[in-house]
PDB file of N, CA and C in Angstrom:
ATOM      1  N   UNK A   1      45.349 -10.577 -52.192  1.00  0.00           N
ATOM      2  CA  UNK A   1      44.018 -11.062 -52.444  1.00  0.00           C
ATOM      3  C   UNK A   1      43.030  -9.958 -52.097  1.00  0.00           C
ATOM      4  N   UNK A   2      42.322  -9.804 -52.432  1.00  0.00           N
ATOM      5  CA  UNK A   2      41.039  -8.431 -52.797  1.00  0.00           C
ATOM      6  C   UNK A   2      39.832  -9.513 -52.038  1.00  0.00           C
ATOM      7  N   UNK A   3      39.471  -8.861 -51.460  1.00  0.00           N
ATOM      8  CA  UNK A   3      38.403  -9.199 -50.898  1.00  0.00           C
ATOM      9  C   UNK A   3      36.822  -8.418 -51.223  1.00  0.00           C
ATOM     10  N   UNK A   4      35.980  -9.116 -51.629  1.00  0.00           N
ATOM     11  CA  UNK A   4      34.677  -7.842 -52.373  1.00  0.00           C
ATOM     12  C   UNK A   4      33.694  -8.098 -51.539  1.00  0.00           C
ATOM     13  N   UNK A   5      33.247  -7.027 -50.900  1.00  0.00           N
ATOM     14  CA  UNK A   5      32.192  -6.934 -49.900  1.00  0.00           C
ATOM     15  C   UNK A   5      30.959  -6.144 -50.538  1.00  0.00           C
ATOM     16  N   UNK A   6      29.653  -6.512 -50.401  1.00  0.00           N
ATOM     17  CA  UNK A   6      28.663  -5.669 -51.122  1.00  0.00           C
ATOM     18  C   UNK A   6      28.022  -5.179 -49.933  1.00  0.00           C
ATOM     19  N   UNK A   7      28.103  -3.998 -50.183  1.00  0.00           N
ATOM     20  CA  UNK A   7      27.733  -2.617 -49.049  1.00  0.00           C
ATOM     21  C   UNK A   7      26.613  -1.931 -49.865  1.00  0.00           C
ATOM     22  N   UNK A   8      25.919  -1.693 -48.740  1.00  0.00           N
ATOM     23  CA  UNK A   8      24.198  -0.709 -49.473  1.00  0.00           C
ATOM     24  C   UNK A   8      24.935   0.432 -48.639  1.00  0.00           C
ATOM     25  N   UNK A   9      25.642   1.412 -49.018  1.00  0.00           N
ATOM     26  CA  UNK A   9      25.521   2.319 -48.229  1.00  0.00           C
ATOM     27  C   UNK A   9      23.859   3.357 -48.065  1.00  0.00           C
ATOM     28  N   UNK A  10      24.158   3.778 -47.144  1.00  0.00           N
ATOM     29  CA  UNK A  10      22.805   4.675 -46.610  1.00  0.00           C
ATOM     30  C   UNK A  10      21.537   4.225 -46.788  1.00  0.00           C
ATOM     31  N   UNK A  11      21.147   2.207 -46.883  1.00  0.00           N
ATOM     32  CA  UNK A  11      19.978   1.992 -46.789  1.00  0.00           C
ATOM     33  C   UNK A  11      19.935   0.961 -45.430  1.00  0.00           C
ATOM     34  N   UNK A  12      18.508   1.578 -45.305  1.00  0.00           N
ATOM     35  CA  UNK A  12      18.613   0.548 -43.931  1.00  0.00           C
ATOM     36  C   UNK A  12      18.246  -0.861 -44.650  1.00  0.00           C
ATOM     37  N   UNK A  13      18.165  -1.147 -44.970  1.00  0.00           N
ATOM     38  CA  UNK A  13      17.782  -2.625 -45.381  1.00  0.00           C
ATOM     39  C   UNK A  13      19.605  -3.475 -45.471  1.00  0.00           C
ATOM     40  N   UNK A  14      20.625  -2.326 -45.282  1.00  0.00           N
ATOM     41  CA  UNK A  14      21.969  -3.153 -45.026  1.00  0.00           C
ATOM     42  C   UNK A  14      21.760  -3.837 -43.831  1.00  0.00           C
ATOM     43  N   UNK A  15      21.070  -3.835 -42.715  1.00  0.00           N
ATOM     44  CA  UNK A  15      20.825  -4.447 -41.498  1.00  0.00           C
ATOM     45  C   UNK A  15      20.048  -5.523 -41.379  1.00  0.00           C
ATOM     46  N   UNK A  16      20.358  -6.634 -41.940  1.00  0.00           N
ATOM     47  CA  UNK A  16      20.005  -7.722 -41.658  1.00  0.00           C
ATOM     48  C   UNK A  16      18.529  -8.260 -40.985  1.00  0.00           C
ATOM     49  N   UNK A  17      19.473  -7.972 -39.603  1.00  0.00           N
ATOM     50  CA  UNK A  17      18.602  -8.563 -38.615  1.00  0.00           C
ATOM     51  C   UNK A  17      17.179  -7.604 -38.553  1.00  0.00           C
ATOM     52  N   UNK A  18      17.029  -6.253 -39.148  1.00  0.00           N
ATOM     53  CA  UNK A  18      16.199  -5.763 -38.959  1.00  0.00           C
ATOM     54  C   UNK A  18      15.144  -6.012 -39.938  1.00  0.00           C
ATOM     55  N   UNK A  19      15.227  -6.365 -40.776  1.00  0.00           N
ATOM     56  CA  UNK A  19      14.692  -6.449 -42.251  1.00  0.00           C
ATOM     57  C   UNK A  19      13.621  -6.371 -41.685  1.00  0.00           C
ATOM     58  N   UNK A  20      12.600  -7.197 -41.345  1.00  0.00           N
ATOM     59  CA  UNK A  20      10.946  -7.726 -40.776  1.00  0.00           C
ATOM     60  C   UNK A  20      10.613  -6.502 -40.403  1.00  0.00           C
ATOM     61  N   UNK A  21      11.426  -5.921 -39.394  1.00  0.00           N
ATOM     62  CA  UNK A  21      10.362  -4.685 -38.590  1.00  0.00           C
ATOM     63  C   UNK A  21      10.596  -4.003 -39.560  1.00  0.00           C
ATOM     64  N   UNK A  22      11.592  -3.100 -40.621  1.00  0.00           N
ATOM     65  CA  UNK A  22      11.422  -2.299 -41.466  1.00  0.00           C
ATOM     66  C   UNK A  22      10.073  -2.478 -42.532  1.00  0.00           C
ATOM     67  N   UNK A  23       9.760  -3.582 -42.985  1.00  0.00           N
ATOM     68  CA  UNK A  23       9.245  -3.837 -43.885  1.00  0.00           C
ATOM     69  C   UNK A  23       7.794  -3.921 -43.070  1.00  0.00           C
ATOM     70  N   UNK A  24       7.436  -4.169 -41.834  1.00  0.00           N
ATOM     71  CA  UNK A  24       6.556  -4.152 -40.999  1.00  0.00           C
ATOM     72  C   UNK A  24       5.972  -2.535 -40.546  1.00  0.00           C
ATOM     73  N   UNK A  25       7.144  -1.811 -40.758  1.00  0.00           N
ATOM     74  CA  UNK A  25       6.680  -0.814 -40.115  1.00  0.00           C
ATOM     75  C   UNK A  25       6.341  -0.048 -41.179  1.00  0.00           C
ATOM     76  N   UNK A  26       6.848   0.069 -42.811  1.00  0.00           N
ATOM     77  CA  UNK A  26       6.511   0.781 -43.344  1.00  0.00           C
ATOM     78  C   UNK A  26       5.339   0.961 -44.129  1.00  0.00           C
ATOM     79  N   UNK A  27       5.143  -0.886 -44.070  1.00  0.00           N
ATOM     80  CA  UNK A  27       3.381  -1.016 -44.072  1.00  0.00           C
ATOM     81  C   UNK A  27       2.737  -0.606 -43.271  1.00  0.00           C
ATOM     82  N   UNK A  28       2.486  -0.798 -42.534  1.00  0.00           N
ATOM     83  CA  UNK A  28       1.894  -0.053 -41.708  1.00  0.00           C
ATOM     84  C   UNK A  28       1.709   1.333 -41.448  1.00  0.00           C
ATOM     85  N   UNK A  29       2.911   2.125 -42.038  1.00  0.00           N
ATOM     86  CA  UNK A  29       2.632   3.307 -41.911  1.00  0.00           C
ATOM     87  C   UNK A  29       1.897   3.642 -42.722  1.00  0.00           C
ATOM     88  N   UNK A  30       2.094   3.192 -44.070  1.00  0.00           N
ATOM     89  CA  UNK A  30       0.905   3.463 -45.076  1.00  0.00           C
ATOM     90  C   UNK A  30      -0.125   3.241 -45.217  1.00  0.00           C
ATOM     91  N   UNK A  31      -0.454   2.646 -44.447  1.00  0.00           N
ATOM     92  CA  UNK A  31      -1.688   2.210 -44.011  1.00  0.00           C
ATOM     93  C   UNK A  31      -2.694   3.024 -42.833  1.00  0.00           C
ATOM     94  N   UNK A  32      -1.349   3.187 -41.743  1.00  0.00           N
ATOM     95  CA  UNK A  32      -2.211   3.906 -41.143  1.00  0.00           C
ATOM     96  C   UNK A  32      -2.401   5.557 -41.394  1.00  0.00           C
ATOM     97  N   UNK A  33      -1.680   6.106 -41.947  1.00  0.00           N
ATOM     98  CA  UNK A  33      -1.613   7.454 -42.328  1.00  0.00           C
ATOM     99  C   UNK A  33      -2.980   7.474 -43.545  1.00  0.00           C
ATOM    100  N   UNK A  34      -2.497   6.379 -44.035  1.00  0.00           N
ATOM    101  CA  UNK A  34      -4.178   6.424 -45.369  1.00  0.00           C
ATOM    102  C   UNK A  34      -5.620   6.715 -44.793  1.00  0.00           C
ATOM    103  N   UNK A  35      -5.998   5.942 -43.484  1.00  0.00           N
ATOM    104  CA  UNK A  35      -7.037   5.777 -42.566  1.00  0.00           C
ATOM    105  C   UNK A  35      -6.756   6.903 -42.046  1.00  0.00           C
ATOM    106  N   UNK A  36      -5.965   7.575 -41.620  1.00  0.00           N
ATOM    107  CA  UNK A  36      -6.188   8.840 -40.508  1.00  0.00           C
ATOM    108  C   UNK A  36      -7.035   9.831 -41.215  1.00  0.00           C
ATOM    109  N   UNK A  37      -6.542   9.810 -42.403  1.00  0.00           N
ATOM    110  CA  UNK A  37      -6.515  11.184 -43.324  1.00  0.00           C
ATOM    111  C   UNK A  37      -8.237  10.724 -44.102  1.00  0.00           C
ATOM    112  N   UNK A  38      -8.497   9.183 -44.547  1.00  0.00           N
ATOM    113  CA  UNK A  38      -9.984   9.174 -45.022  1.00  0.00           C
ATOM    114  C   UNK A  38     -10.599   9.691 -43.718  1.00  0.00           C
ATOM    115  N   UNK A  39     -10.542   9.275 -42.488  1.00  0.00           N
ATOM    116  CA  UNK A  39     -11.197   9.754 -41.174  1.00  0.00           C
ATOM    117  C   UNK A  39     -11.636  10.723 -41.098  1.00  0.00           C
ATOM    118  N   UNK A  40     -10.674  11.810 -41.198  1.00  0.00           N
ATOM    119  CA  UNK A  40     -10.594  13.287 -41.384  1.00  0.00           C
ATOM    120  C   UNK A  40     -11.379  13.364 -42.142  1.00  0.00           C
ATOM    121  N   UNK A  41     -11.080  13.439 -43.315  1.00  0.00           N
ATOM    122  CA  UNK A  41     -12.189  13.936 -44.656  1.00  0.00           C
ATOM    123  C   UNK A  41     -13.383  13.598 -44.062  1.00  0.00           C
ATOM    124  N   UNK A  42     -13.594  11.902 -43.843  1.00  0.00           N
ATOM    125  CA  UNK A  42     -14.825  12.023 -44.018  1.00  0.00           C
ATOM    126  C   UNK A  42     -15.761  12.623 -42.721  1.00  0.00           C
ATOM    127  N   UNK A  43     -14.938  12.879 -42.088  1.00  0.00           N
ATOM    128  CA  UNK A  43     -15.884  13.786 -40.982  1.00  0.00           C
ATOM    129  C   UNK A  43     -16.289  15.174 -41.106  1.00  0.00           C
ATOM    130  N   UNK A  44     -15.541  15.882 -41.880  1.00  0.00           N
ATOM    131  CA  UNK A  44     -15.187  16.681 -42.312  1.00  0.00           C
ATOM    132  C   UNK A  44     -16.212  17.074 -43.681  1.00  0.00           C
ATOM    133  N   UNK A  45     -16.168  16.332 -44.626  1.00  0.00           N
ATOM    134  CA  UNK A  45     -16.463  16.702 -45.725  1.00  0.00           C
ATOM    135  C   UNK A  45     -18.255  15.464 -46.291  1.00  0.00           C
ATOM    136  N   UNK A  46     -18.177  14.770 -45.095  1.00  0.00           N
ATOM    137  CA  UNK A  46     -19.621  13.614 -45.064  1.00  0.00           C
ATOM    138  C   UNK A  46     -19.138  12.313 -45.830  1.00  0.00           C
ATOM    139  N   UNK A  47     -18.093  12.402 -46.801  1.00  0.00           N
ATOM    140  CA  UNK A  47     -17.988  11.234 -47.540  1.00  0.00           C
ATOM    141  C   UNK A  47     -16.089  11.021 -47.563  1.00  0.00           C
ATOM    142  N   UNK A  48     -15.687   9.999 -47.988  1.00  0.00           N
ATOM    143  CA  UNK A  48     -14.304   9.542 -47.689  1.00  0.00           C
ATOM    144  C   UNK A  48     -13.449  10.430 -49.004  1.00  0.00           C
ATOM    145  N   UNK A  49     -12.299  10.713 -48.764  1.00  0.00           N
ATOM    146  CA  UNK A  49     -12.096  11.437 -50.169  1.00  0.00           C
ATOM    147  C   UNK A  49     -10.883  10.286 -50.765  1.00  0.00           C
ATOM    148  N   UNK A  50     -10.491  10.055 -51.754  1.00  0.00           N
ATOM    149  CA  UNK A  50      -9.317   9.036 -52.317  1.00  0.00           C
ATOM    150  C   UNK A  50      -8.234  10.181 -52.129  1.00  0.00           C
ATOM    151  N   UNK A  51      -8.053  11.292 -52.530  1.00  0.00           N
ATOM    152  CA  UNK A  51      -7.236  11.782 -53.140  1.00  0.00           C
ATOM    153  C   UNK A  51      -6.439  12.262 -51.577  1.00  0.00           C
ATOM    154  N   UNK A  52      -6.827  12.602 -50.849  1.00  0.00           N
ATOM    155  CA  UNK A  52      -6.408  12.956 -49.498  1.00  0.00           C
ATOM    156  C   UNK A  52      -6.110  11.472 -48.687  1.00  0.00           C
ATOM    157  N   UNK A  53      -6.547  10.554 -48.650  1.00  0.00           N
ATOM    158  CA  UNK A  53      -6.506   9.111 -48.462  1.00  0.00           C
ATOM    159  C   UNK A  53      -4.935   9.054 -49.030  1.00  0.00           C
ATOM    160  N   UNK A  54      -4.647   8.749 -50.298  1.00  0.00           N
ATOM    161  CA  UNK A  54      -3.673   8.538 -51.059  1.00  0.00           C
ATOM    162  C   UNK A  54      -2.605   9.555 -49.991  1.00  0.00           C
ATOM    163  N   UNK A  55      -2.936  11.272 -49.763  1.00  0.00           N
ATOM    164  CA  UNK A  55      -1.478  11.717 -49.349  1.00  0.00           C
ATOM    165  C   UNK A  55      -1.339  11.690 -48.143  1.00  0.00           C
ATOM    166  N   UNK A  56      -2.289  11.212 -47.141  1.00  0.00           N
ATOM    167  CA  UNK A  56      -2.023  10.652 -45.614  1.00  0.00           C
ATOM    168  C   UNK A  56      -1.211   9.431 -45.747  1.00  0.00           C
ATOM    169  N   UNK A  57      -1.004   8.475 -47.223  1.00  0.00           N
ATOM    170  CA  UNK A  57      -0.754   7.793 -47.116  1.00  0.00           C
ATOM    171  C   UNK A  57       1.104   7.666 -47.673  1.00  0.00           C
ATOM    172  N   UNK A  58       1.137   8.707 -48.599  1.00  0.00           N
ATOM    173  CA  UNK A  58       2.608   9.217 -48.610  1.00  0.00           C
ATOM    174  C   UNK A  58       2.584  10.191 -47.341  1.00  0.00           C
ATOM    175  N   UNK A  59       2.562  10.790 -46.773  1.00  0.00           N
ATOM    176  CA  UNK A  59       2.593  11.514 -45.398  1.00  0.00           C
ATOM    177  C   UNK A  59       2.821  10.159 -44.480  1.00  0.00           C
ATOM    178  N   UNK A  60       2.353   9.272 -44.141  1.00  0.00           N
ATOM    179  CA  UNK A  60       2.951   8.420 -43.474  1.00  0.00           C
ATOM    180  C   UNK A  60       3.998   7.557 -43.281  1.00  0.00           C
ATOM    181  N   UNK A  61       4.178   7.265 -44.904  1.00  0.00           N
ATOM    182  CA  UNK A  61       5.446   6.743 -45.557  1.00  0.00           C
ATOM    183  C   UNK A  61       6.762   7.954 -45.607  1.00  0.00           C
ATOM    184  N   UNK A  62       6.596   9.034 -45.660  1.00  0.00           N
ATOM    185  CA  UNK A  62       7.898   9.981 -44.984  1.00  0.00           C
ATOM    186  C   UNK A  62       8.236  10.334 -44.171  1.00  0.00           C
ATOM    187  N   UNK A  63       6.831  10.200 -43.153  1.00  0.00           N
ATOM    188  CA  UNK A  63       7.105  10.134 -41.754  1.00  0.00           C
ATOM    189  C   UNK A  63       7.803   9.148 -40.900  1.00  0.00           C
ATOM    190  N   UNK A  64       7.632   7.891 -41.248  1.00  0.00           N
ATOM    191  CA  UNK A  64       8.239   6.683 -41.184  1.00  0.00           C
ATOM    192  C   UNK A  64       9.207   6.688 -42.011  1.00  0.00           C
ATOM    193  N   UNK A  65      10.425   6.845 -42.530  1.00  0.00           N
ATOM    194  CA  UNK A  65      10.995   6.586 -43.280  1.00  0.00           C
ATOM    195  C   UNK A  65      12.694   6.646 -42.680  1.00  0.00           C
ATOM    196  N   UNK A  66      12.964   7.602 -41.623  1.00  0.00           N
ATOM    197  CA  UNK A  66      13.956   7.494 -40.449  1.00  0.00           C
ATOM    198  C   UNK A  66      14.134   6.919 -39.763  1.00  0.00           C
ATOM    199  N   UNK A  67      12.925   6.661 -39.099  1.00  0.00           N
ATOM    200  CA  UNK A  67      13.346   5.619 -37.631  1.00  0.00           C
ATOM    201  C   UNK A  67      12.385   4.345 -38.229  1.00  0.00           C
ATOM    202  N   UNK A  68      12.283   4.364 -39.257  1.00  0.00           N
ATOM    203  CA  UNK A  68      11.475   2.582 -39.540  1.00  0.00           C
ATOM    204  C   UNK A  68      12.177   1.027 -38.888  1.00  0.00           C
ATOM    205  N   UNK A  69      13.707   1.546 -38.847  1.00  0.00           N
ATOM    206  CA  UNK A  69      14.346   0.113 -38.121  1.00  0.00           C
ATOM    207  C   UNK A  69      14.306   0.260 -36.694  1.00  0.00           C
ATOM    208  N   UNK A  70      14.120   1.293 -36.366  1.00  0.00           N
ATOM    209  CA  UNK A  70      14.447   1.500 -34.746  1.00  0.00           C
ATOM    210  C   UNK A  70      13.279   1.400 -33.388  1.00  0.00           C
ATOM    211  N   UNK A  71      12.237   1.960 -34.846  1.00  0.00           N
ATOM    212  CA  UNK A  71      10.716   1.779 -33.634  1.00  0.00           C
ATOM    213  C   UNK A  71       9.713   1.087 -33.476  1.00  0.00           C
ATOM    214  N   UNK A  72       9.025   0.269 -32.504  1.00  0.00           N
ATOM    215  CA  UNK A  72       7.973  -0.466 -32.719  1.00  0.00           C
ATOM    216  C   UNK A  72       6.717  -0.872 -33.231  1.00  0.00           C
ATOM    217  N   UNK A  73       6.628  -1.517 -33.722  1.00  0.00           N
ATOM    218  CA  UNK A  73       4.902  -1.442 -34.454  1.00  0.00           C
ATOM    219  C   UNK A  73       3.841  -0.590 -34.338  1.00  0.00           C
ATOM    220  N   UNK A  74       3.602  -0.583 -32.736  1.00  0.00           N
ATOM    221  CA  UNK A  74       2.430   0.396 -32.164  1.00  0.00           C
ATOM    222  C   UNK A  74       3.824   1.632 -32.183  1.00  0.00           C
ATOM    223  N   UNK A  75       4.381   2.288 -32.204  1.00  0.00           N
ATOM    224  CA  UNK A  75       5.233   3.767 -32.262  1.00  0.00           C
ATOM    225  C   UNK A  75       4.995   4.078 -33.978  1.00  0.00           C
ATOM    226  N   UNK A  76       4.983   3.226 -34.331  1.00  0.00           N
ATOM    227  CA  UNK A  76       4.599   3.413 -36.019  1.00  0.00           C
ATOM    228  C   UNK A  76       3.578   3.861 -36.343  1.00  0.00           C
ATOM    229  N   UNK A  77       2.862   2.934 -35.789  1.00  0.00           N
ATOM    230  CA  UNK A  77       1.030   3.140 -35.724  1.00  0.00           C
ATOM    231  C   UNK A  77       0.714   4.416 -35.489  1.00  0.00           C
ATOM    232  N   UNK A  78       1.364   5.324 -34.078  1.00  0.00           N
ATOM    233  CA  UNK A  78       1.154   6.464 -33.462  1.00  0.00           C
ATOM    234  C   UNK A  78       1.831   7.312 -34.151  1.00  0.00           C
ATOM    235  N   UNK A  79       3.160   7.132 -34.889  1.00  0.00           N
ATOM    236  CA  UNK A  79       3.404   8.508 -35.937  1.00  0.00           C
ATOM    237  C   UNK A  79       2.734   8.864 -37.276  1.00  0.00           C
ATOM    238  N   UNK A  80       2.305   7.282 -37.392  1.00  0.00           N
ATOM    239  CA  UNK A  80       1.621   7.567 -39.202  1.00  0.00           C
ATOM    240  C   UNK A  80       0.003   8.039 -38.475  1.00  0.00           C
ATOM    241  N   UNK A  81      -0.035   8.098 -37.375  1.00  0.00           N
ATOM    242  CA  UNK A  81      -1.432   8.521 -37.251  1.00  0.00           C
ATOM    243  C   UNK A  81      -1.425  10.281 -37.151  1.00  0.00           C
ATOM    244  N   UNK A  82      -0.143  10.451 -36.440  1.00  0.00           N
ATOM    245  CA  UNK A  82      -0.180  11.992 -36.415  1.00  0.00           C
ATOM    246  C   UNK A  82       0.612  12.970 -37.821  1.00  0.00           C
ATOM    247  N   UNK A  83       0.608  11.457 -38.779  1.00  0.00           N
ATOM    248  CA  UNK A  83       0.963  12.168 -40.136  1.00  0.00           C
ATOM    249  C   UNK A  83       0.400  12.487 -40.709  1.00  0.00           C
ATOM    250  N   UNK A  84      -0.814  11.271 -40.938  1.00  0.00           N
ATOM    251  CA  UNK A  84      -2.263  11.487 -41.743  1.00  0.00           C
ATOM    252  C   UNK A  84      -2.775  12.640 -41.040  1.00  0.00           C
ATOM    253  N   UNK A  85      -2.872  13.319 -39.466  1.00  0.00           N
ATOM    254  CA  UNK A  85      -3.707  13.926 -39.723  1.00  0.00           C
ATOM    255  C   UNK A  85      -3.002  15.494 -39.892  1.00  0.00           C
ATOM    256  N   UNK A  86      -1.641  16.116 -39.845  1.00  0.00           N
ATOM    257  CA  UNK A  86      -1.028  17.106 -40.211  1.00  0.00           C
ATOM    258  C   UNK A  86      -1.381  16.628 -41.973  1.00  0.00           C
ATOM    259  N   UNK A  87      -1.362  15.915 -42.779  1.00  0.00           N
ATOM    260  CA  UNK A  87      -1.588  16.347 -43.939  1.00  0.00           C
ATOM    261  C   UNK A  87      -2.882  16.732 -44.010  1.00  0.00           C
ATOM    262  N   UNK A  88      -3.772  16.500 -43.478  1.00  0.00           N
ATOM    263  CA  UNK A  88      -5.279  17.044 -43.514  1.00  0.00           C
ATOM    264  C   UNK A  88      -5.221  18.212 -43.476  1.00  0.00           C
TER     265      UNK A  88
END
């Protein structure tokens, strides 16, 4: 008898129990990396920019993208913040 198991290899979303914080944290990262980086600009430049907004906001989402199951909300918060502002 064959037994068929469905395996995600190499995604974290194979982990069950983690699902919420992944999906928690990676909002958030995009979110907060988006805000770091309008911040920047707009202190910077007097007005908010989209286009730098937008890549604080992929900059946060790759920054987060390793340890998204492993770290806490506020640890999320604090890397997508120091993502947004290295993409500046």
């Amino acid at each position: 008898m064959v037994w068929l198991v469905r395996i995600q290899p190499g995604s974290t979303f194979s982990a069950h129990e983690l699902r919420i914080s992944i999906i928690a944290n990676t909002n958030l990262a995009a979110a907060a990396g988006a805000v770091m980086a309008m911040l920047i600009t707009w202190r910077k430049l007097g007005k908010p920019d989209v286009s730098m907004s937008c890549n604080g906001a992929v900059a946060g989402l790759v920054a987060i993208t390793a340890p998204c199951a492993w770290v806490q909300p506020w640890a999320a918060v604090v890397i997508e913040i120091v993502a947004g502002f290295i993409a500046c």
